[in-house]
Structures are given as C-alpha cells and as structure tokens.
Protein backbone atom coordinates (compact mmCIF):
# COMPACT_ATOMS: atom_id res chain seq x y z
CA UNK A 1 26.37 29.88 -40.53
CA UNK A 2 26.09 26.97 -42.27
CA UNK A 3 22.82 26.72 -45.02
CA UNK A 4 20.13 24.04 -43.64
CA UNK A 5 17.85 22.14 -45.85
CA UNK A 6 13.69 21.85 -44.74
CA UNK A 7 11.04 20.80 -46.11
CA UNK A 8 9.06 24.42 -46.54
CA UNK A 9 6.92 25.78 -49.22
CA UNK A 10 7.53 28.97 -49.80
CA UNK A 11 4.91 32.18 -48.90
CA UNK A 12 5.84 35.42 -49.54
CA UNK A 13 3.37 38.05 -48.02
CA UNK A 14 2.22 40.97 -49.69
CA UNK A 15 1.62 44.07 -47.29
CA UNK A 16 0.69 47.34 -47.37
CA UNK A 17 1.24 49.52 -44.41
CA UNK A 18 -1.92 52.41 -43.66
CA UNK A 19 -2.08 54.52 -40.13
CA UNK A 20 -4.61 53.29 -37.32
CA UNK A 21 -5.68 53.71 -34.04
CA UNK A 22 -3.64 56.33 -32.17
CA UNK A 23 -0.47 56.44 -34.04
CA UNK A 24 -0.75 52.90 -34.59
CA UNK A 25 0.30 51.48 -38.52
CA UNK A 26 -1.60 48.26 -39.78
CA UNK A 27 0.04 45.93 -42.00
CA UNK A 28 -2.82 43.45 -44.64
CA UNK A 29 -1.37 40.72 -45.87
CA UNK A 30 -2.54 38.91 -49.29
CA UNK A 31 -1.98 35.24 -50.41
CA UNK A 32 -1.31 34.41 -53.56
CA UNK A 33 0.30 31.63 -55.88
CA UNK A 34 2.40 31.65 -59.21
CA UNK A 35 -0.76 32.88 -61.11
CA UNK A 36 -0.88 35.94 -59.11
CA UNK A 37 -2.49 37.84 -55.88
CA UNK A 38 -5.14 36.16 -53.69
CA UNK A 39 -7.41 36.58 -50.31
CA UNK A 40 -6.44 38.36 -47.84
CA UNK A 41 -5.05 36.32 -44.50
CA UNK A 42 -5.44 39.16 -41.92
CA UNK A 43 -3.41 41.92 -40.93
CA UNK A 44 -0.49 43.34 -38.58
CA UNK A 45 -0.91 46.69 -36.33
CA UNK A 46 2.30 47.74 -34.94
CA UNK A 47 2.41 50.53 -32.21
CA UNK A 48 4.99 52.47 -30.10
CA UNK A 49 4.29 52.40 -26.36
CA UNK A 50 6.61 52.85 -23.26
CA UNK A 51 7.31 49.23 -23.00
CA UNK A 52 8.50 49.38 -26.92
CA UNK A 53 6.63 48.10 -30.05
CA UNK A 54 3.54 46.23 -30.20
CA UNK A 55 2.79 43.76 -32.48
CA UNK A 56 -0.69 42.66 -32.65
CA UNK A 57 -1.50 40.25 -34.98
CA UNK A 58 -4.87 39.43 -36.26
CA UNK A 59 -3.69 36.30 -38.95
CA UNK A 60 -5.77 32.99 -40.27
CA UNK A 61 -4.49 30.09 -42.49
CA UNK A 62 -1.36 29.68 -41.41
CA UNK A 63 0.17 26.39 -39.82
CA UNK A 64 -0.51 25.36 -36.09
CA UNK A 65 2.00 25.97 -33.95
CA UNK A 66 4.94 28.10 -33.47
CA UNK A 67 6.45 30.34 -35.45
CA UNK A 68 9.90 32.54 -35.56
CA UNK A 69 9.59 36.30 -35.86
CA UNK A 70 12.33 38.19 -37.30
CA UNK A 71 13.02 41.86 -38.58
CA UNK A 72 15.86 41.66 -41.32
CA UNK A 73 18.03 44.32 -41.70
CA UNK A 74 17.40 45.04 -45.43
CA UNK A 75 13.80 45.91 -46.95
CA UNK A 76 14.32 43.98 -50.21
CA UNK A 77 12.68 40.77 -51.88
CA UNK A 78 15.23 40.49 -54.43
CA UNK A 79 17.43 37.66 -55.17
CA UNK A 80 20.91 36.79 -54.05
CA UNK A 81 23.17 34.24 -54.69
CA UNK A 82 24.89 31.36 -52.01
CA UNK A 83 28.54 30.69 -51.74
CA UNK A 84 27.49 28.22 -53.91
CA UNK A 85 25.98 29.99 -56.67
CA UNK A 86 22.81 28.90 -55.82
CA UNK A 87 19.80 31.56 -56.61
CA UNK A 88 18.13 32.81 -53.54
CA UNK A 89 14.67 34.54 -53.61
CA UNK A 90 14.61 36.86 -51.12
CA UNK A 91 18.64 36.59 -49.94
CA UNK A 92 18.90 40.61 -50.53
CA UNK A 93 16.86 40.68 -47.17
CA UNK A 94 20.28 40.03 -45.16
CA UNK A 95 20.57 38.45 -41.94
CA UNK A 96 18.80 39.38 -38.33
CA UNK A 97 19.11 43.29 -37.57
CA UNK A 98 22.01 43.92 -35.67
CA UNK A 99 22.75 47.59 -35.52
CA UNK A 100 25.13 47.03 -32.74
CA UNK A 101 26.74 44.35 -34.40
CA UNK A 102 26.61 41.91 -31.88
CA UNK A 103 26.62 39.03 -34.16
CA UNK A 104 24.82 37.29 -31.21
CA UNK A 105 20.69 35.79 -31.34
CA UNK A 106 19.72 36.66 -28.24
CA UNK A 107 15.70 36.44 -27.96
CA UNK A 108 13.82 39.88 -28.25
CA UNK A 109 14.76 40.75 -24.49
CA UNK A 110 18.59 39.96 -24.87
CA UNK A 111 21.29 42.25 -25.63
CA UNK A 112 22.33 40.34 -29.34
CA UNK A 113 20.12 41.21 -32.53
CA UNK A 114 17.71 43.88 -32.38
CA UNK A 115 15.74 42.18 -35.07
CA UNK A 116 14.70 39.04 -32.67
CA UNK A 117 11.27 39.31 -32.22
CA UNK A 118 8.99 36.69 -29.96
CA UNK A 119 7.48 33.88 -31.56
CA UNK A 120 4.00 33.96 -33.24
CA UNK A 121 2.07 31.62 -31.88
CA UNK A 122 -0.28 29.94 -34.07
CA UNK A 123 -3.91 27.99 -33.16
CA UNK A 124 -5.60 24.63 -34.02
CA UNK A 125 -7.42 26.64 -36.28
CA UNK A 126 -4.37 28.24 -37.73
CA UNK A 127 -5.24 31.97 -36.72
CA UNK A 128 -3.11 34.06 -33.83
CA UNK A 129 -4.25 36.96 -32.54
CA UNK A 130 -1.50 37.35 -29.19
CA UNK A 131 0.08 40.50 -29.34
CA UNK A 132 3.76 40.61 -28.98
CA UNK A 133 6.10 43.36 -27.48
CA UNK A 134 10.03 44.42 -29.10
CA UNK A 135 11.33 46.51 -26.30
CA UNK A 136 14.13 47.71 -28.25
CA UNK A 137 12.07 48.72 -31.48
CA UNK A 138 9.92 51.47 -32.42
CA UNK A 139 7.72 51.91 -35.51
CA UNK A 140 10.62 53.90 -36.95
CA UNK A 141 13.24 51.20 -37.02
CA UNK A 142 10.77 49.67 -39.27
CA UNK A 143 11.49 51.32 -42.14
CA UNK A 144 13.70 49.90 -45.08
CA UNK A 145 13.70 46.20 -43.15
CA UNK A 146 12.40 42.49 -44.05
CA UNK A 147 9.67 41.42 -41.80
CA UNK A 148 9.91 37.92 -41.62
CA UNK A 149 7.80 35.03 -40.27
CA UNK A 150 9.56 31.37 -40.04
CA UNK A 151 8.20 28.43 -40.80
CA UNK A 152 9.07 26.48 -37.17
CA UNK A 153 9.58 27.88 -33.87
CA UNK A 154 12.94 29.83 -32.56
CA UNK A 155 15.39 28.49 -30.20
CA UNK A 156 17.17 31.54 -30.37
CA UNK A 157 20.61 30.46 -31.32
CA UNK A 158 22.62 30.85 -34.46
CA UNK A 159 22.31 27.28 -35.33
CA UNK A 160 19.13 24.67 -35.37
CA UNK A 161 19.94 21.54 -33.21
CA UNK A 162 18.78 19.40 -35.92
CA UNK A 163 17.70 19.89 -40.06
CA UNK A 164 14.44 18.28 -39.20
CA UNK A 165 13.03 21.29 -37.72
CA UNK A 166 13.27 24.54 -38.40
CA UNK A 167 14.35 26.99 -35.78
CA UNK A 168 15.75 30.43 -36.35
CA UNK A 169 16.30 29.27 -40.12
CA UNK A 170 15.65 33.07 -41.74
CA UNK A 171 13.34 32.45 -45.03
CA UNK A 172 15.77 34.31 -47.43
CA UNK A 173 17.94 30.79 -46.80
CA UNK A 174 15.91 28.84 -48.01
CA UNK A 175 16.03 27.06 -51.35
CA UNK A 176 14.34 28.45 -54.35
CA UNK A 177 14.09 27.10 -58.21
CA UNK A 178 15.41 30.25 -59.76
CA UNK A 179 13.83 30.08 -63.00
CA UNK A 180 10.29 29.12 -61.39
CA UNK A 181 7.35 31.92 -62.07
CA UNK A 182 7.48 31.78 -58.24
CA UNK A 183 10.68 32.86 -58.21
CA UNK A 184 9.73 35.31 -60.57
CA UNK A 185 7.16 36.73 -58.55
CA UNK A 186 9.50 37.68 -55.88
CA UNK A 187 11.60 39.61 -57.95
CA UNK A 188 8.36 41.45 -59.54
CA UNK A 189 7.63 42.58 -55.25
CA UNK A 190 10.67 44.29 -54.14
CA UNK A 191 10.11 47.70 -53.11
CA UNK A 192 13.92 48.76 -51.75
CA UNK A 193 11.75 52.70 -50.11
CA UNK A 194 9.57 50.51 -48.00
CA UNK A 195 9.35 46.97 -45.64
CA UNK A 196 9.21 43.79 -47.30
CA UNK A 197 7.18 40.87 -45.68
CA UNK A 198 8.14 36.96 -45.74
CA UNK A 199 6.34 33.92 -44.64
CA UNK A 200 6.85 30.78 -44.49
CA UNK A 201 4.77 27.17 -43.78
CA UNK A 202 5.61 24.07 -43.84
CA UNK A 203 5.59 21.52 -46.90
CA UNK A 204 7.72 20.26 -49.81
CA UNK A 205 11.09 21.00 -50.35
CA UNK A 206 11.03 21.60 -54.40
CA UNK A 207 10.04 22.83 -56.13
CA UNK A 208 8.34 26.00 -54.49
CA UNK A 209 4.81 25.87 -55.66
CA UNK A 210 2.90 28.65 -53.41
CA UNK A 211 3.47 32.21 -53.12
CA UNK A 212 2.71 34.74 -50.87
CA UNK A 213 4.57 38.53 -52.51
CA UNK A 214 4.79 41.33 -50.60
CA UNK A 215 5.99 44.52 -49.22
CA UNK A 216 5.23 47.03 -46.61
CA UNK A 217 4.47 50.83 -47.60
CA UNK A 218 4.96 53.82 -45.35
CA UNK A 219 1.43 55.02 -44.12
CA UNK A 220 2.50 59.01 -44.80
C-alpha cells in the first residue's frame, strides 16, 4: 500500500485505562504539545455486551466531522522506518488487526480486518458522544494493540480515492520530522505491556508542531 501525503498535524493521545460501570474499562485522554502533558479532552468506556464491544465516547476539541477508527495490531508508539528510510513516529503500531489474515478492509461488520472499527463522528462543536459497537471484539482483544483515531473519514478500502482527503490513512503513516522534540515525545510514551492511543486532526503537513502522547494501561 502505497504511502499518501496529507496535510495533518500530528496528536498523539495519552490514556490511561481504570475499571467502570459493570465490567466496563474507561479510557482519559490528555492533550499535550512538545513542552509536555496538557488538559484533558474526555474519555473512552469500552464494554463487552452480547452484540460485541461498546465504545462510548465522551470527547471535545477535536475537528468537525468524521473520523476513522482503527485498532492496530501492535500496542507500541515507537518509531519505525519506511522503505524509504524515512523515520516514522508511531510505525511500530503495524497495520489494521487482522488475526485471520485476511489482508482485506472490510468495515467493522465485514469479514476482512478485525481492527475496523465505525467511524467517530464528530460535532460543530467538535465533541462526540455516539457510542459505537465492534461485533467481533471484546475488551480482551484490547490488550497489547494501537487504538487509533484518523484524521478524515473511512471509506473502508485499502487505498484513499484521492491524497486530498484522508480516508483509512492509519496515523503511524504519516510523516514525522524525526529529530523534532515531538518526535521525541512519542518515543518517551511507548508502553509495549499495555494499549497505545493515536489521534489525529487536520492541519499542516511539516513540521509536526502538536502532540497528543499516550498509552492505555490495564485497569487490574
């Protein structure tokens, strides 16, 4: 699949995963920049039920609109490089879950990637609060992936129709400076035991000059 340039600044969320409700885990995410860790922007509470995992989002200050939803299939923040040699923050994260090695995006209801989730959809306001189900997830699966958020919506195929927007473009693709103290920041967030969170908005292409850093802990 073939590397797209966007115009994106890059977020990188961090999160810390605690129990809720009934069984239920909540995920708080935390903005910062390159100087270090900020307000919070809301949280995450995931929850098995017959129908699969929930996903209820309770998030503000992010860009209207939609927004891809993705579960990566390793739980890492640290930096790969391209084909190219180009330094990645975030590559380590891997591609779409695909435990069955379908090698197809499918939409969360298909039969390709496990790790397609529905799109978060974001208000005028830029806060979402509409839950979302993954049929074929559980709260277990979690564990030792990349949760991302995209910056653009999600077609669901492999590759965007056009580089103006971005759809299904996973975050750890995107271009980084590598010697940037964001860049630097990523590396600092990695926790390989736990889930690592990603987001991105939309903005500049280089260099990368916000920050969100995070990672998802186990609530036991």
């Amino acid at each position: 699949m073939r590397l797209l340039l966007a115009q994106l600044v890059l977020l990188i969320s961090l999160l810390t995963l605690t129990p809720s409700w009934c069984g239920a885990l909540e995920v708080t995410l935390q903005r910062i920049d390159a100087m270090g860790i900020g307000e919070s922007i809301g949280s995450v509470t995931v929850q098995d039920t017959d129908q699969g995992l929930v996903i209820y989002p309770d998030l503000a200050g992010l860009s209207p609109g939609e927004h891809g939803f993705h579960l990566h299939s390793t739980g890492s923040c640290e930096v790969g490089e391209t084909d190219e040699g180009k330094a990645v923050a975030g590559l380590a994260a891997g591609g779409h879950w695909d435990p069955d090695e379908t090698g197809q995006h499918l939409g969360p209801f298909g039969n390709g990637h496990r790790g397609d989730l529905s799109r978060l959809v974001v208000d005028g306001d830029g806060k979402t609060n509409t839950s979302v189900v993954a049929p074929r997830l559980s709260t277990a699966d979690l564990k030792g992936k990349a949760l991302i958020v995209h910056a653009g919506g999600d077609t669901y195929r492999d590759e965007p129709p056009s580089v103006e927007v971005v759809h299904g473009l996973p975050v750890v693709w995107c271009r980084t400076s590598a010697d940037s103290a964001v860049h630097q920041a990523g590396m600092k967030a990695t926790d390989p035991d736990g889930l690592s969170g990603w987001l991105l908005t939309d903005g500049t292409e280089f260099p990368v000059e916000l920050v969100e850093q995070g990672q998802i802990r186990s609530g036991n």
